[in-house]
PDB file of N, CA and C in Angstrom:
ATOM      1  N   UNK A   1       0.845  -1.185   0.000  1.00  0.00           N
ATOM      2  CA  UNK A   1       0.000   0.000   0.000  1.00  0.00           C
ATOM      3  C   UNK A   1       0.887   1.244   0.000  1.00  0.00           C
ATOM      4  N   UNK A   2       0.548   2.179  -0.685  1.00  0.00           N
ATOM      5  CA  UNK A   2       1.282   3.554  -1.084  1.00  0.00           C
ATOM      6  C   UNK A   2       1.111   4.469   0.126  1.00  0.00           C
ATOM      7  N   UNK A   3       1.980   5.010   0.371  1.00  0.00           N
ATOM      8  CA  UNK A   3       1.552   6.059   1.294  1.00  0.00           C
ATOM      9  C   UNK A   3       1.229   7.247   0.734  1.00  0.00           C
ATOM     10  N   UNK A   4       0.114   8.545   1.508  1.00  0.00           N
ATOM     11  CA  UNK A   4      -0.639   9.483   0.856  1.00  0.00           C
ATOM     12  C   UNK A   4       0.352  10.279   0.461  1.00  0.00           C
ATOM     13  N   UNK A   5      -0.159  11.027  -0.707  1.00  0.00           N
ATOM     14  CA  UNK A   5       0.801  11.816  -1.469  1.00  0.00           C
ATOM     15  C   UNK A   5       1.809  12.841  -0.715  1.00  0.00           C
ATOM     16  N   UNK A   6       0.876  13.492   0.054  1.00  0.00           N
ATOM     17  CA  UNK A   6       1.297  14.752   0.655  1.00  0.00           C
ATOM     18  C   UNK A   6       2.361  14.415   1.850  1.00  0.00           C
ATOM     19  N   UNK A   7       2.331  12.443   2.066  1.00  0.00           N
ATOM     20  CA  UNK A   7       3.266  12.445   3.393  1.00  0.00           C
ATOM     21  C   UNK A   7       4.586  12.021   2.328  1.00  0.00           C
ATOM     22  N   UNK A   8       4.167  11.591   1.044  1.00  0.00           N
ATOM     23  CA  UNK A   8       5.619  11.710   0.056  1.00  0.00           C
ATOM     24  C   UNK A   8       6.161  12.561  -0.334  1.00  0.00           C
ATOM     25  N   UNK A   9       5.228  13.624  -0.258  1.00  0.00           N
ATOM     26  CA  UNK A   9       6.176  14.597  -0.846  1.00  0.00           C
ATOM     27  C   UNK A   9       6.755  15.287   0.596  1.00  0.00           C
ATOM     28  N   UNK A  10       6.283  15.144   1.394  1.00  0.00           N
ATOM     29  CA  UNK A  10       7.500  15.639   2.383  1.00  0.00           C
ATOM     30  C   UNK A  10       8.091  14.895   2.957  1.00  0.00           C
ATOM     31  N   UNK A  11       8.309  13.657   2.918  1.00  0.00           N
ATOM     32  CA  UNK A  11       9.190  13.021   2.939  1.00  0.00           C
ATOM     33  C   UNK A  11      10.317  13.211   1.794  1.00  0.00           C
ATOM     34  N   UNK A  12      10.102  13.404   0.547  1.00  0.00           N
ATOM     35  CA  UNK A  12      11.167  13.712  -0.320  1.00  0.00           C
ATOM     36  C   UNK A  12      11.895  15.178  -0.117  1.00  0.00           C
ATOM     37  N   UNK A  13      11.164  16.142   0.453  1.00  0.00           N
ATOM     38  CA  UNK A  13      11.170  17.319   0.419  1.00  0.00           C
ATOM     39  C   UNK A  13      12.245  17.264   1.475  1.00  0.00           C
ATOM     40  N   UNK A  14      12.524  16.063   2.678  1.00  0.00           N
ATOM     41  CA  UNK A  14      13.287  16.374   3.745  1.00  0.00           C
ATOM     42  C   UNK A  14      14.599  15.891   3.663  1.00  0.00           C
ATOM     43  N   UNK A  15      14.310  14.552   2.227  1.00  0.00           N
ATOM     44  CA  UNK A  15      15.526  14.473   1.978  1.00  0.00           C
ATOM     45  C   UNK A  15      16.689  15.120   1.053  1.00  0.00           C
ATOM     46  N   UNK A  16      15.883  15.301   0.256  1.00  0.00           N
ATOM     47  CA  UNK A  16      16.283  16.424  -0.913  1.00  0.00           C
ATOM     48  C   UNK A  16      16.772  17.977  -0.207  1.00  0.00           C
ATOM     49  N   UNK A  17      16.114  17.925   0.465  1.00  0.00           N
ATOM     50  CA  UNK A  17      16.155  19.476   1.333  1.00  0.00           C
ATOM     51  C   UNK A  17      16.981  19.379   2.536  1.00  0.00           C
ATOM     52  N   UNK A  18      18.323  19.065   2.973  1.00  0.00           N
ATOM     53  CA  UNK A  18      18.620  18.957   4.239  1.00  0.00           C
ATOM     54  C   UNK A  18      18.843  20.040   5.178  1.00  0.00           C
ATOM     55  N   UNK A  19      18.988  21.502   4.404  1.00  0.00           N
ATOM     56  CA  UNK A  19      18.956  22.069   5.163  1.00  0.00           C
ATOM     57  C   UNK A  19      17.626  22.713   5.936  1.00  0.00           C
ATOM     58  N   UNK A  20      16.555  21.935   5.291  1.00  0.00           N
ATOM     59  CA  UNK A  20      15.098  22.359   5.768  1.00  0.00           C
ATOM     60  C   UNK A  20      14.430  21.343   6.984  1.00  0.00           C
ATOM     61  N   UNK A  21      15.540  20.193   6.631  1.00  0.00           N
ATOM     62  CA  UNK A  21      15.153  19.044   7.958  1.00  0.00           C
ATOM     63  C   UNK A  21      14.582  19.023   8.785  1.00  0.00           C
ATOM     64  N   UNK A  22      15.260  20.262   9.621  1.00  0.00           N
ATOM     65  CA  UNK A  22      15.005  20.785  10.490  1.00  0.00           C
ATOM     66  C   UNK A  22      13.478  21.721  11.211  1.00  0.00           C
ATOM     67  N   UNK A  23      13.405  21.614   9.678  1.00  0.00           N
ATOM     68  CA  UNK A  23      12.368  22.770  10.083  1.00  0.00           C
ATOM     69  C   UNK A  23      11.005  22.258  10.683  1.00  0.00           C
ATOM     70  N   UNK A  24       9.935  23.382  10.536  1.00  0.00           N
ATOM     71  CA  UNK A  24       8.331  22.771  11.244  1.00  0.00           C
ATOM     72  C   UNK A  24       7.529  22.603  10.433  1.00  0.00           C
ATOM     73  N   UNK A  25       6.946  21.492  10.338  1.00  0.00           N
ATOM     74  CA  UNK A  25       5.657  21.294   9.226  1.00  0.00           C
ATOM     75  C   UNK A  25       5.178  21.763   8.473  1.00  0.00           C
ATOM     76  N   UNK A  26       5.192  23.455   8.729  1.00  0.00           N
ATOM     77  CA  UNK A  26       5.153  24.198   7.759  1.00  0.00           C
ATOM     78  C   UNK A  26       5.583  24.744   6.823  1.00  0.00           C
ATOM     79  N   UNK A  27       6.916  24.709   7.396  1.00  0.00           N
ATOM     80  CA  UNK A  27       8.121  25.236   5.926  1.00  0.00           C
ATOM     81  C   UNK A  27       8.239  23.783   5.628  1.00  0.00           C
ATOM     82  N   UNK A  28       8.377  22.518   5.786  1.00  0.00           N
ATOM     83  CA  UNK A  28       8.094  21.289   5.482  1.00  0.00           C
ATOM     84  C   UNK A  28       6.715  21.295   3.610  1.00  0.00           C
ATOM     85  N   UNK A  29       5.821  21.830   4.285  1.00  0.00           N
ATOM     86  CA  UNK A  29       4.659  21.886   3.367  1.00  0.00           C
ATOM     87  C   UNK A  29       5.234  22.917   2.453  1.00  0.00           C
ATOM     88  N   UNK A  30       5.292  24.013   2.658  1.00  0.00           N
ATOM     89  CA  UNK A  30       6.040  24.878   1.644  1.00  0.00           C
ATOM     90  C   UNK A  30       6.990  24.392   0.802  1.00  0.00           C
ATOM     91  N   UNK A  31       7.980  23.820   1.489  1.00  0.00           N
ATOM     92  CA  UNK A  31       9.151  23.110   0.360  1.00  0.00           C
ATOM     93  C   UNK A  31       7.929  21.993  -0.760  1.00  0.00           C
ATOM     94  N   UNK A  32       7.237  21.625  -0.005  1.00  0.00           N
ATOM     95  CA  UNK A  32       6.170  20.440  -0.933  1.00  0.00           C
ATOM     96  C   UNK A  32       5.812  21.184  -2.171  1.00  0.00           C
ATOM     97  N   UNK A  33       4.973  22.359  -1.899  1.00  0.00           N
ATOM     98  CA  UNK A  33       4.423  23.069  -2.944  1.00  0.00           C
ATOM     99  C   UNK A  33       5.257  24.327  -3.639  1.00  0.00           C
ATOM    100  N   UNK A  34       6.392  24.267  -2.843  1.00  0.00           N
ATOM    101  CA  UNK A  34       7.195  25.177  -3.559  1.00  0.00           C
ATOM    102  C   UNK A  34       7.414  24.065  -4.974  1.00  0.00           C
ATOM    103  N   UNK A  35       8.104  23.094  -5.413  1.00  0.00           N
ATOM    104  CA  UNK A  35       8.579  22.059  -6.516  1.00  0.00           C
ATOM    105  C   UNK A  35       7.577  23.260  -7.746  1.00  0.00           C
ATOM    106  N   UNK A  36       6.309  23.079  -7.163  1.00  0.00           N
ATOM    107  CA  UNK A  36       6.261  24.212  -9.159  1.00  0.00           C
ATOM    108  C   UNK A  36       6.530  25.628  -9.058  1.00  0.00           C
ATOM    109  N   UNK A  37       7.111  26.263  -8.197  1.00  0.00           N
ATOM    110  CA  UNK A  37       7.158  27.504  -8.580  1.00  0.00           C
ATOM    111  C   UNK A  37       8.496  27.614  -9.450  1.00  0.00           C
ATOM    112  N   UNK A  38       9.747  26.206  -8.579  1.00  0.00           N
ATOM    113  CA  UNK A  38      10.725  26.236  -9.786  1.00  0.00           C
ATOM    114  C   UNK A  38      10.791  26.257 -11.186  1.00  0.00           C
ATOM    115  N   UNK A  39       9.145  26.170 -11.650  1.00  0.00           N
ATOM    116  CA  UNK A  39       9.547  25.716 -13.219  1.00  0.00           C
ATOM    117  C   UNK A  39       9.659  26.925 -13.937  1.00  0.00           C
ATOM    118  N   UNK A  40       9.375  28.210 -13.365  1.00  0.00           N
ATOM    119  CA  UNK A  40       8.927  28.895 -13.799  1.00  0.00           C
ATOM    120  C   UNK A  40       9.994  30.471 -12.837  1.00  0.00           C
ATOM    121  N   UNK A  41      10.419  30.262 -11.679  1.00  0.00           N
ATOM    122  CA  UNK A  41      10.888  30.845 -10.583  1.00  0.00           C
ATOM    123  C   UNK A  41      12.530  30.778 -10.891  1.00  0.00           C
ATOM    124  N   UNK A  42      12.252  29.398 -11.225  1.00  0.00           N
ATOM    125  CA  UNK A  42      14.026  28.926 -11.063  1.00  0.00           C
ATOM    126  C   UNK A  42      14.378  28.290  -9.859  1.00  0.00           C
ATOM    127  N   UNK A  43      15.149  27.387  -9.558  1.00  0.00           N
ATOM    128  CA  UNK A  43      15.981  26.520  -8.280  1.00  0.00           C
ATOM    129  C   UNK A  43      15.833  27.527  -7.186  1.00  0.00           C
ATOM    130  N   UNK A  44      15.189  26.943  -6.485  1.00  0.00           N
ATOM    131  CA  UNK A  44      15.121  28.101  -4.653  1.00  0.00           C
ATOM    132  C   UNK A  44      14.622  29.397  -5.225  1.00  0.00           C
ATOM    133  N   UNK A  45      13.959  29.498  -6.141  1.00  0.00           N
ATOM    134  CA  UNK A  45      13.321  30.738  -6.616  1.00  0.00           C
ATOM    135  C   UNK A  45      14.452  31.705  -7.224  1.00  0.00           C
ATOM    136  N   UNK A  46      15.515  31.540  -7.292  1.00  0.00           N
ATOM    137  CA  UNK A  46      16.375  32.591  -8.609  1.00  0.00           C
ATOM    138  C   UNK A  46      16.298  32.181  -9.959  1.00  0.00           C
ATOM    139  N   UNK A  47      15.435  33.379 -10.234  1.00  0.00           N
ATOM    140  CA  UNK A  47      15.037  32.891 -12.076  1.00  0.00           C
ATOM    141  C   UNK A  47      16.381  33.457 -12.486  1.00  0.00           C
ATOM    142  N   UNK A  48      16.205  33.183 -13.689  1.00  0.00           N
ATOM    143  CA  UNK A  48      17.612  33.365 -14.880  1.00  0.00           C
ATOM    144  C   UNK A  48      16.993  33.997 -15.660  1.00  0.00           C
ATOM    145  N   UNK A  49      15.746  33.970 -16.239  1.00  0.00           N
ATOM    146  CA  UNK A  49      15.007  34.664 -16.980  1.00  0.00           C
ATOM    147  C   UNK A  49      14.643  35.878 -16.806  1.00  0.00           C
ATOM    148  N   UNK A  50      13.525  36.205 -17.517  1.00  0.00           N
ATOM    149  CA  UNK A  50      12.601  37.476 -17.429  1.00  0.00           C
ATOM    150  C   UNK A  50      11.511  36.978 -16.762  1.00  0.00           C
ATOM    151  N   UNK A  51      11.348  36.622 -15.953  1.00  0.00           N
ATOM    152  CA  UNK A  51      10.474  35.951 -15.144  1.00  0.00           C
ATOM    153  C   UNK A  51      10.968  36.315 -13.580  1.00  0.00           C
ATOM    154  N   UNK A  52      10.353  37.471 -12.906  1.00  0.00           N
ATOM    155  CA  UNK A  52      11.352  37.786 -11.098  1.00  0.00           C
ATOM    156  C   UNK A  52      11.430  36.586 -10.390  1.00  0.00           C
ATOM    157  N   UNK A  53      12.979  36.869  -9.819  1.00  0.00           N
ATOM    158  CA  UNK A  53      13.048  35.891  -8.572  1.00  0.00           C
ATOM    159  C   UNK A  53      12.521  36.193  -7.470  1.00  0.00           C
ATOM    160  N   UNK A  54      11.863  35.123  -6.892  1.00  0.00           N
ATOM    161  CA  UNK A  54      11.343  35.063  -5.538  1.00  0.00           C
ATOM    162  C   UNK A  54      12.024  34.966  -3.992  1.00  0.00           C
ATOM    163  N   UNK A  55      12.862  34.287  -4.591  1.00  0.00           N
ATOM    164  CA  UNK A  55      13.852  34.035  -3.446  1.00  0.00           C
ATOM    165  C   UNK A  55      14.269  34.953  -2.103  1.00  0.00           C
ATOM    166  N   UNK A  56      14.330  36.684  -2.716  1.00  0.00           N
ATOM    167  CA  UNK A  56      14.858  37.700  -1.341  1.00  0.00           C
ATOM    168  C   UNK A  56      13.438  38.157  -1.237  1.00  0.00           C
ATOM    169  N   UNK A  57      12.687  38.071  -1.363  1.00  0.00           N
ATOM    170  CA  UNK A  57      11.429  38.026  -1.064  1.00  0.00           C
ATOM    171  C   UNK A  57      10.658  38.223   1.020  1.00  0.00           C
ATOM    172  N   UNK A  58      11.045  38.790   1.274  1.00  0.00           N
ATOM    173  CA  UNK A  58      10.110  38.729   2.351  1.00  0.00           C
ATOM    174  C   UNK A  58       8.670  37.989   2.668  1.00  0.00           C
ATOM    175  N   UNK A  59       8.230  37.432   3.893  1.00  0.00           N
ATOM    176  CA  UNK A  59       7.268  36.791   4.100  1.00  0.00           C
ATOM    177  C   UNK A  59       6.488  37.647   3.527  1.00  0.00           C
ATOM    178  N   UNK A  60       6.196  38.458   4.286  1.00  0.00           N
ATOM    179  CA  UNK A  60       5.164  39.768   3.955  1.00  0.00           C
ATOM    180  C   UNK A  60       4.664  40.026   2.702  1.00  0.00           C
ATOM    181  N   UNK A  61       6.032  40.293   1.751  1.00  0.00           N
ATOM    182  CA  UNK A  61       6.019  40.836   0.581  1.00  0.00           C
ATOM    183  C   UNK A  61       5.436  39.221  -0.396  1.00  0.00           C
ATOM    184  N   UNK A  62       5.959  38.069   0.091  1.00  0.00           N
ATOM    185  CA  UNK A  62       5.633  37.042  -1.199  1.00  0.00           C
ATOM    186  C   UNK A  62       3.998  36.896  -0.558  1.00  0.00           C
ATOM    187  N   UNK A  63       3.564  37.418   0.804  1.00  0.00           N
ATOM    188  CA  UNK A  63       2.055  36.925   1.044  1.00  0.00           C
ATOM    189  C   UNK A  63       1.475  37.724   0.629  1.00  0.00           C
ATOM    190  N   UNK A  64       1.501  39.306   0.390  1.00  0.00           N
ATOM    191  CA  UNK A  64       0.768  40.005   0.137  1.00  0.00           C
ATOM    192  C   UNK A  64       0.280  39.884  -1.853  1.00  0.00           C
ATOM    193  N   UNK A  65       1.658  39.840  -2.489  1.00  0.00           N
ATOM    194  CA  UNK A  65       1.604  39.313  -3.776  1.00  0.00           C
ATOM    195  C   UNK A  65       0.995  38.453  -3.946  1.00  0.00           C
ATOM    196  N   UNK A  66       1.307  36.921  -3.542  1.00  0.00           N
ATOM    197  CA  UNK A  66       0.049  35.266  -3.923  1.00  0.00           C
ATOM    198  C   UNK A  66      -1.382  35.966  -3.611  1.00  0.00           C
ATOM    199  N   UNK A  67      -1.612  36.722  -2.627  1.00  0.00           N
ATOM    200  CA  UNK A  67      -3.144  37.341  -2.428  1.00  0.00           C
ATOM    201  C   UNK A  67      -3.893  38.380  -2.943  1.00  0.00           C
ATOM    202  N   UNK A  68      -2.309  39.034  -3.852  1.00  0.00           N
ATOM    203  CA  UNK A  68      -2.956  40.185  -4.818  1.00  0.00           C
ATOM    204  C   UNK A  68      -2.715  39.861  -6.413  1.00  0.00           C
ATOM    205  N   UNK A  69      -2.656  38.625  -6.166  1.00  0.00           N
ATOM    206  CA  UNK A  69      -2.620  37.617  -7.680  1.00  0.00           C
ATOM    207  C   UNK A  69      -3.957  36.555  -7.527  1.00  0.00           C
ATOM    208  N   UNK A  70      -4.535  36.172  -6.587  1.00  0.00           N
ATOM    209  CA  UNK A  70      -5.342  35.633  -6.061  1.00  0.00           C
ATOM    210  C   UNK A  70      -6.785  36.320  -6.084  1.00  0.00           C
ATOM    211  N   UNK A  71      -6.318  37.201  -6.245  1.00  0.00           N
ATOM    212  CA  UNK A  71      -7.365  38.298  -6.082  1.00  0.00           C
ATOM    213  C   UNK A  71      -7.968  39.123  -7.087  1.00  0.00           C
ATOM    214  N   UNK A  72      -6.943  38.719  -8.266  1.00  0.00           N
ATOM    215  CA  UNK A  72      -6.622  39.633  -9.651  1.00  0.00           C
ATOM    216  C   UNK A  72      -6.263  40.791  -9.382  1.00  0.00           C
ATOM    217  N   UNK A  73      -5.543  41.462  -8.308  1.00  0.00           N
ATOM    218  CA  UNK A  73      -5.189  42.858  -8.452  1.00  0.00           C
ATOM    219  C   UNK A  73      -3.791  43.427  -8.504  1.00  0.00           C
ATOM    220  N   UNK A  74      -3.519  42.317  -8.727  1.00  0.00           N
ATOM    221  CA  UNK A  74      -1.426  42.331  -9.538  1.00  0.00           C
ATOM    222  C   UNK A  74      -1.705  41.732 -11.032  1.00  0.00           C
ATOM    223  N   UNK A  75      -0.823  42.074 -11.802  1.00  0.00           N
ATOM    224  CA  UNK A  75      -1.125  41.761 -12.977  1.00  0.00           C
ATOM    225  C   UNK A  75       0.038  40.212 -13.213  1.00  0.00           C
ATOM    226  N   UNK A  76      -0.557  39.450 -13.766  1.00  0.00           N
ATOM    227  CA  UNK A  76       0.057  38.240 -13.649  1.00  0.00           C
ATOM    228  C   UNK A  76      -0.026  37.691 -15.416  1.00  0.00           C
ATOM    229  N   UNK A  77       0.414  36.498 -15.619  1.00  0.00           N
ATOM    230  CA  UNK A  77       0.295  35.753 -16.544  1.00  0.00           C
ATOM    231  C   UNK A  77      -0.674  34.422 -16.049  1.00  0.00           C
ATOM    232  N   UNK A  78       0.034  33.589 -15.440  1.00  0.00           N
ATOM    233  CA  UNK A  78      -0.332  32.273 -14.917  1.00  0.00           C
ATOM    234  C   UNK A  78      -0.882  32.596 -13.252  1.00  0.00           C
ATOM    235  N   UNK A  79       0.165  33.419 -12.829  1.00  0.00           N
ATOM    236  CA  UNK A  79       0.022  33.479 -11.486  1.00  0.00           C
ATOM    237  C   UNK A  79      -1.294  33.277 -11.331  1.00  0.00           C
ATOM    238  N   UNK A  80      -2.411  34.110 -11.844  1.00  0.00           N
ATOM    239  CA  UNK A  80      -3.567  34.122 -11.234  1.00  0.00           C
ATOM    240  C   UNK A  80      -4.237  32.903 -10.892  1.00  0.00           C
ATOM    241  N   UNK A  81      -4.117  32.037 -11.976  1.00  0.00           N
ATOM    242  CA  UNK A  81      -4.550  30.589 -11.773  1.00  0.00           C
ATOM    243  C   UNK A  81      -3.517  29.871 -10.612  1.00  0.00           C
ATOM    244  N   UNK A  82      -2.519  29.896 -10.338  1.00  0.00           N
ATOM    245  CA  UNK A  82      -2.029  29.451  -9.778  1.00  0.00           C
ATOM    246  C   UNK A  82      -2.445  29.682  -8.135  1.00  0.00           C
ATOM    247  N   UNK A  83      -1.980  30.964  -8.179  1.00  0.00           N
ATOM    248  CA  UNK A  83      -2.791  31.171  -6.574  1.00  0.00           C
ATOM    249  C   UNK A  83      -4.067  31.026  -5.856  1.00  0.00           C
ATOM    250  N   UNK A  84      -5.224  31.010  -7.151  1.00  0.00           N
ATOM    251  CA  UNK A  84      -6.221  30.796  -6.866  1.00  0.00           C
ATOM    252  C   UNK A  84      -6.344  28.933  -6.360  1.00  0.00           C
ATOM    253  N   UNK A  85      -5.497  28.864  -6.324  1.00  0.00           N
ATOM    254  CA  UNK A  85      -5.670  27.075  -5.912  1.00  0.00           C
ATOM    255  C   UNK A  85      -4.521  26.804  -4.811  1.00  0.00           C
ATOM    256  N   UNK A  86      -4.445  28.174  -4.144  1.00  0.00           N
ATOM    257  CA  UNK A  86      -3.330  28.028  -2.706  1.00  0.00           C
ATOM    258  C   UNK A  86      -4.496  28.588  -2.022  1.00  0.00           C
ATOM    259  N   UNK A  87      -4.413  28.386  -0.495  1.00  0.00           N
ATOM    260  CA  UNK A  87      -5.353  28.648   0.357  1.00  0.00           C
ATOM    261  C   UNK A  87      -4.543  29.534   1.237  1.00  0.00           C
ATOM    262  N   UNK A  88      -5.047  30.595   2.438  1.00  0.00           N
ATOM    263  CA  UNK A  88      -4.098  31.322   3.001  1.00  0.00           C
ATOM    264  C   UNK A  88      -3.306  30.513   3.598  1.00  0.00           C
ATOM    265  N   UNK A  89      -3.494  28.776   4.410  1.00  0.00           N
ATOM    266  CA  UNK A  89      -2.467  28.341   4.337  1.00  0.00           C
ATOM    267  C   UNK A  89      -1.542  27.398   3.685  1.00  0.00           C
ATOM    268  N   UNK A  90      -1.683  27.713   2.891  1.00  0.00           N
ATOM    269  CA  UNK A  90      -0.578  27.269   1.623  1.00  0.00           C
ATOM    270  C   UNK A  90       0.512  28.397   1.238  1.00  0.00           C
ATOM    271  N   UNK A  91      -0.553  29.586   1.200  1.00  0.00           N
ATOM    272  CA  UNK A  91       0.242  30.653   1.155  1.00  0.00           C
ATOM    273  C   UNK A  91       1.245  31.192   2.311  1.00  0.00           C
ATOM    274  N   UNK A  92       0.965  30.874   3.307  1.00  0.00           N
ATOM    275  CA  UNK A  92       1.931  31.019   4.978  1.00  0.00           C
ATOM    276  C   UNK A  92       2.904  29.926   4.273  1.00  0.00           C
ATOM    277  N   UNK A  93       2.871  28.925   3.834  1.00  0.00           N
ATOM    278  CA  UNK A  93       3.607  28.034   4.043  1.00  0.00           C
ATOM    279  C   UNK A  93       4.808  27.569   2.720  1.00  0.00           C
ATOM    280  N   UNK A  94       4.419  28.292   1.711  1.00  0.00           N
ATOM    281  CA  UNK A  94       5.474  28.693   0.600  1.00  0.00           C
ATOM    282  C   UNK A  94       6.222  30.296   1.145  1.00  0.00           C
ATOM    283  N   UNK A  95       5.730  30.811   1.580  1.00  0.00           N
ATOM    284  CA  UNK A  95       6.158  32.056   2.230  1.00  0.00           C
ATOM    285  C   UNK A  95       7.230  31.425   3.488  1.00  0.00           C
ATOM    286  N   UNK A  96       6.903  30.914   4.429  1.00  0.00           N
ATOM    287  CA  UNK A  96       7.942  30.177   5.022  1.00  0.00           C
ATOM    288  C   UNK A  96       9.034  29.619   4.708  1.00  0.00           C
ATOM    289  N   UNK A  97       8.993  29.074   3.416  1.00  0.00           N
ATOM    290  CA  UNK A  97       9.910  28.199   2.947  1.00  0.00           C
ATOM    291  C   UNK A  97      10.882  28.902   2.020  1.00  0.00           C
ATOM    292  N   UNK A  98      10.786  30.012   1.465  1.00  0.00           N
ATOM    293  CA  UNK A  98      11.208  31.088   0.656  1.00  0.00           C
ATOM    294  C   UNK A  98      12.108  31.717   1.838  1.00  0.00           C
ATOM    295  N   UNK A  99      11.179  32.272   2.612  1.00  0.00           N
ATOM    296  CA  UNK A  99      12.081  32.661   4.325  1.00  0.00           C
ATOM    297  C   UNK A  99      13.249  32.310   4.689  1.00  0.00           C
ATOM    298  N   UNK A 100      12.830  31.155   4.677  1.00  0.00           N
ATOM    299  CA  UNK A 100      13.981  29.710   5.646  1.00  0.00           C
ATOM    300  C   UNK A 100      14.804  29.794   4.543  1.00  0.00           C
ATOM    301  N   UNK A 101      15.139  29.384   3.334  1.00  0.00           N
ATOM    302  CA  UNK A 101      15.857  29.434   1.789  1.00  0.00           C
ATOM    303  C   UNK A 101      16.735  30.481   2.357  1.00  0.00           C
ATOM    304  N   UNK A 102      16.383  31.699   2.723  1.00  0.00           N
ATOM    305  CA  UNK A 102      16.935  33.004   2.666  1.00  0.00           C
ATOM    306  C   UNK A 102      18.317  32.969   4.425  1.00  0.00           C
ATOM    307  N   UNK A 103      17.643  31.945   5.109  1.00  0.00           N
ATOM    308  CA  UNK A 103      19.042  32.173   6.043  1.00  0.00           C
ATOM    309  C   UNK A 103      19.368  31.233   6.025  1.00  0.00           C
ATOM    310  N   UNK A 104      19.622  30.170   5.003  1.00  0.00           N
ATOM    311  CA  UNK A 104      20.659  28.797   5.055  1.00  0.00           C
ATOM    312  C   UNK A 104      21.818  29.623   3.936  1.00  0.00           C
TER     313      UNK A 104
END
């Protein structure tokens, strides 16, 4: 029997991630749902592109953005769809993990 998705992906998330090991369930979940912002963000959120990095990002600043993309009142491409399928805590919890990124 498989175990549920969400306890695989943080289980991969802790191994892949060692310097997040450590952390609390929540930046745990964040590293989970962070995996697609890379496609588009770049590795730990530094794009290479024309596409902004997320990475020095403040809690504040990446929560207020997912909720003013969420909201339609940032102008986005994808974002909008995207955030609209994060909940405020999903959004605490990619915001955490962006955080934590920032003092390892």
């Amino acid at each position: 029997m498989r175990p549920p998705y969400a306890l695989l992906a943080s289980l991969v998330a802790v191994l892949v991630l060692p310097g997040i090991a450590s952390a609390d369930p929540v930046t745990l979940r964040g590293a989970a749902l962070a995996n697609a912002c890379a496609a588009c963000h770049g590795p730990d959120g530094q794009s290479q592109g024309a596409i902004p990095s997320i990475s020095n990002l403040s809690a504040e600043d990446f929560i207020a953005a997912l909720q003013a993309f969420r909201a339609e009142t940032r102008q986005g491409t994808v974002m909008h769809r995207i955030a609209k399928g994060l909940d405020e805590a999903d959004i605490a919890a990619v915001a955490a993990y962006f955080t934590a990124l920032q003092k390892r």
